[in-house]
Protein backbone atom coordinates (compact mmCIF):
# COMPACT_ATOMS: atom_id res chain seq x y z
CA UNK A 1 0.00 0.00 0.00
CA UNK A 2 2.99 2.58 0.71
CA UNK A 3 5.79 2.71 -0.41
CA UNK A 4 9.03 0.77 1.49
CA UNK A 5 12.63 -0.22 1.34
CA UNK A 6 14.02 -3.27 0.03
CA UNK A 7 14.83 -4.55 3.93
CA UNK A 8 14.14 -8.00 4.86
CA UNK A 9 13.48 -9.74 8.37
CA UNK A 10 17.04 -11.01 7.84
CA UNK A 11 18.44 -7.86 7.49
CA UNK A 12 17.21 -6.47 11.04
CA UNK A 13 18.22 -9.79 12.65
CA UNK A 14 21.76 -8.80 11.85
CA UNK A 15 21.23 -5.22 13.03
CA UNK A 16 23.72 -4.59 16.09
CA UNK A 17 23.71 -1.41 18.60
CA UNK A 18 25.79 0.97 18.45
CA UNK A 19 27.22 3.91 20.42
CA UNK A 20 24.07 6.26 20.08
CA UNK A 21 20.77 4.77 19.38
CA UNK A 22 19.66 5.14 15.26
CA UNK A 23 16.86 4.80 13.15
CA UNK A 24 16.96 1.78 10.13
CA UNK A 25 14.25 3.59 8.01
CA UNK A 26 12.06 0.89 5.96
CA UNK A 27 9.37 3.41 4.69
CA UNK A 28 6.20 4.84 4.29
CA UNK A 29 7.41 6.71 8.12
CA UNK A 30 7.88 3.14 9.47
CA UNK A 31 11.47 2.86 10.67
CA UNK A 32 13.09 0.29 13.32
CA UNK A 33 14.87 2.59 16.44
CA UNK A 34 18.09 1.11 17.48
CA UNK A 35 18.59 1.36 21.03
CA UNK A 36 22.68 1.45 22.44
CA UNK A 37 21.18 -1.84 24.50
CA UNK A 38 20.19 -3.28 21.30
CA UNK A 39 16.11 -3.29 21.65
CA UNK A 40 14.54 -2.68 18.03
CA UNK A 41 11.69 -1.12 18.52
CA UNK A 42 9.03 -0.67 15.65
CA UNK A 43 7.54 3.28 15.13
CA UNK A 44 6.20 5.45 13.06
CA UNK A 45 6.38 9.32 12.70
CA UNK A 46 3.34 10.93 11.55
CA UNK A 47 1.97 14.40 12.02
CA UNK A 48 -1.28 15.19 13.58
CA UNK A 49 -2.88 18.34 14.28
CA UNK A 50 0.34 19.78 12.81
CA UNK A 51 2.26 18.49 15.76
CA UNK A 52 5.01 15.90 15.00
CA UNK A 53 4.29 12.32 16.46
CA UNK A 54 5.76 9.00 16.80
CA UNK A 55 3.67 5.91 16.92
CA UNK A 56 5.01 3.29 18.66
CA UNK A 57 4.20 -0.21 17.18
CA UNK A 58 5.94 -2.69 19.44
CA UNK A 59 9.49 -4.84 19.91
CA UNK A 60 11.23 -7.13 17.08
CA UNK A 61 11.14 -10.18 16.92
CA UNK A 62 7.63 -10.10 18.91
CA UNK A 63 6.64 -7.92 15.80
CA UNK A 64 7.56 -8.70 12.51
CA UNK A 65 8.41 -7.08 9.75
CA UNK A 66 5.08 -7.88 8.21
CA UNK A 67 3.67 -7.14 10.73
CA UNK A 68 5.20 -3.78 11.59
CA UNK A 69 4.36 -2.54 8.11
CA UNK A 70 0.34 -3.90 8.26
CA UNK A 71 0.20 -1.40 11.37
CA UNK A 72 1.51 1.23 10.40
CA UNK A 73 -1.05 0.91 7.02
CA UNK A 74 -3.35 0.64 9.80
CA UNK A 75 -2.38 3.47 11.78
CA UNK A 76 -2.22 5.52 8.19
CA UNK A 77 -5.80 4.76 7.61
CA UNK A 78 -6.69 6.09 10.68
CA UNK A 79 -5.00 9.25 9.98
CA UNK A 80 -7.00 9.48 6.94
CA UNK A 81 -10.02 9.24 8.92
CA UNK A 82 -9.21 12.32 11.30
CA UNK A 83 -8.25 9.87 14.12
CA UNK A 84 -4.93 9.83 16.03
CA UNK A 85 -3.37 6.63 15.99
CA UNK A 86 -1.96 6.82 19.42
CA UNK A 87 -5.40 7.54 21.19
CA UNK A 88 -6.91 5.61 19.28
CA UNK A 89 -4.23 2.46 20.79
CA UNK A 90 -4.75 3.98 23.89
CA UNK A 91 -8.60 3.57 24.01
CA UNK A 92 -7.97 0.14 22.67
CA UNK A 93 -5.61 -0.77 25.40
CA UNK A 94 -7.74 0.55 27.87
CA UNK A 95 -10.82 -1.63 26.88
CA UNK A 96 -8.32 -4.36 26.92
CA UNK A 97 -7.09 -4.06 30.67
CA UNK A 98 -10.90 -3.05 31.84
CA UNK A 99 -11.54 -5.54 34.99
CA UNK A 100 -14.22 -7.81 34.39
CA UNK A 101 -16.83 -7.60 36.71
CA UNK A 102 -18.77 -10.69 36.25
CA UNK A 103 -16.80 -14.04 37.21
CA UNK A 104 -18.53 -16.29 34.32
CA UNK A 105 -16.77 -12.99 32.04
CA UNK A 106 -13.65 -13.62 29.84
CA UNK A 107 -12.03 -11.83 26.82
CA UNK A 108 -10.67 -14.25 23.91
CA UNK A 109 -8.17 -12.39 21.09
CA UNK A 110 -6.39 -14.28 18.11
CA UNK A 111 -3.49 -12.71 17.48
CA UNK A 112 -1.92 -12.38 13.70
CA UNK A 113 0.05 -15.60 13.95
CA UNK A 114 -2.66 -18.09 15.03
CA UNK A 115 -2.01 -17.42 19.25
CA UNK A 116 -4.72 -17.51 21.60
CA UNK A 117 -5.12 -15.15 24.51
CA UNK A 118 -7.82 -16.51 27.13
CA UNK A 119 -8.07 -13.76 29.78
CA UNK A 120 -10.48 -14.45 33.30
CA UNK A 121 -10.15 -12.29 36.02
CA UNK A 122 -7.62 -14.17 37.85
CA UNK A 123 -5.45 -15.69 34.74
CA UNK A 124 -4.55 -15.21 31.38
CA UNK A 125 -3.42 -18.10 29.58
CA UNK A 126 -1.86 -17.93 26.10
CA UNK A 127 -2.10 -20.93 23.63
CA UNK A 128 0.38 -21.63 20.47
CA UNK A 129 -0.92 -22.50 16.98
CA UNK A 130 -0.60 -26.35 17.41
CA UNK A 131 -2.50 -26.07 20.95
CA UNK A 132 -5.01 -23.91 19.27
CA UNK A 133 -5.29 -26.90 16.30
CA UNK A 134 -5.35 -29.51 19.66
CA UNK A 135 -7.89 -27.83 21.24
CA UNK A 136 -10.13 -26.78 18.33
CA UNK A 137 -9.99 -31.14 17.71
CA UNK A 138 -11.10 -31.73 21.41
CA UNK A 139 -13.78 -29.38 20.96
CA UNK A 140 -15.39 -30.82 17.70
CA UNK A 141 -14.74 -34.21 18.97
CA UNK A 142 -17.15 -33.41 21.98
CA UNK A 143 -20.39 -34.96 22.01
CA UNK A 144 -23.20 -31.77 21.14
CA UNK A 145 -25.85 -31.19 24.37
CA UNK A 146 -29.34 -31.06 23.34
CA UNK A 147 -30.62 -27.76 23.46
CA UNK A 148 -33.79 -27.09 25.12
């Protein structure tokens, strides 16, 4: 959708710190910050309300290349829409971390790559693609109760 550089997901594995931290720009305002510690952090500069912003996406590897680039397409379409992409992550987060009141309650995501987030109010248990494709078997293998 925008424009980007020709770097790859092996490239930024063999990124290494340096002195002062740096930005490996991929494109489209999506760069990788290189911190002196080495943390590669995904973000994007944008401009909103005619202030300068930076969007912050989230860590690599935990974040892909992919990944980072579907989000910030993501966080451009908000733009487009008159809505800032950091309050708008914001308000999602919040919604995300909002206790549950009710005990039978529990919030289920999918993440991009196939994991499973269960959340309760006392536990949140996170399931990899091959115990998602375990458990989705167990569950179709159960017998169906008669609804009444």
């Amino acid at each position: 959708m925008f424009p980007q550089s020709n770097i790859t997901e092996a490239d930024i594995i063999k990124v290494t710190p340096r002195e002062n931290a740096y930005k490996l720009t991929v494109g489209g305002a999506l760069y990788l910050f290189v911190s002196p510690n080495g943390g590669k952090h995904w973000r994007m500069k944008y401009r909103f309300n005619g202030k300068e912003n930076a969007f912050s996406i989230g860590s690599f590897p935990k974040i892909s290349l992919q990944e980072a680039i579907e989000a910030r397409d993501n966080a451009k379409t908000l733009l487009k829409e008159g809505l800032d992409p950091n309050l708008a992550k914001q308000k999602e987060n919040k919604e995300k971390t909002k206790p549950l009141h009710n005990k039978a309650q529990f919030r289920i995501d999918m993440s991009s790559d196939g994991v499973l987030t269960i959340e309760t109010e006392k536990k949140i248990i996170s399931l990899t693609k091959a115990q998602v494709k375990a458990l989705q078997s167990f569950l179709a293998a159960l017998p169906m109760e008669n609804e009444a």
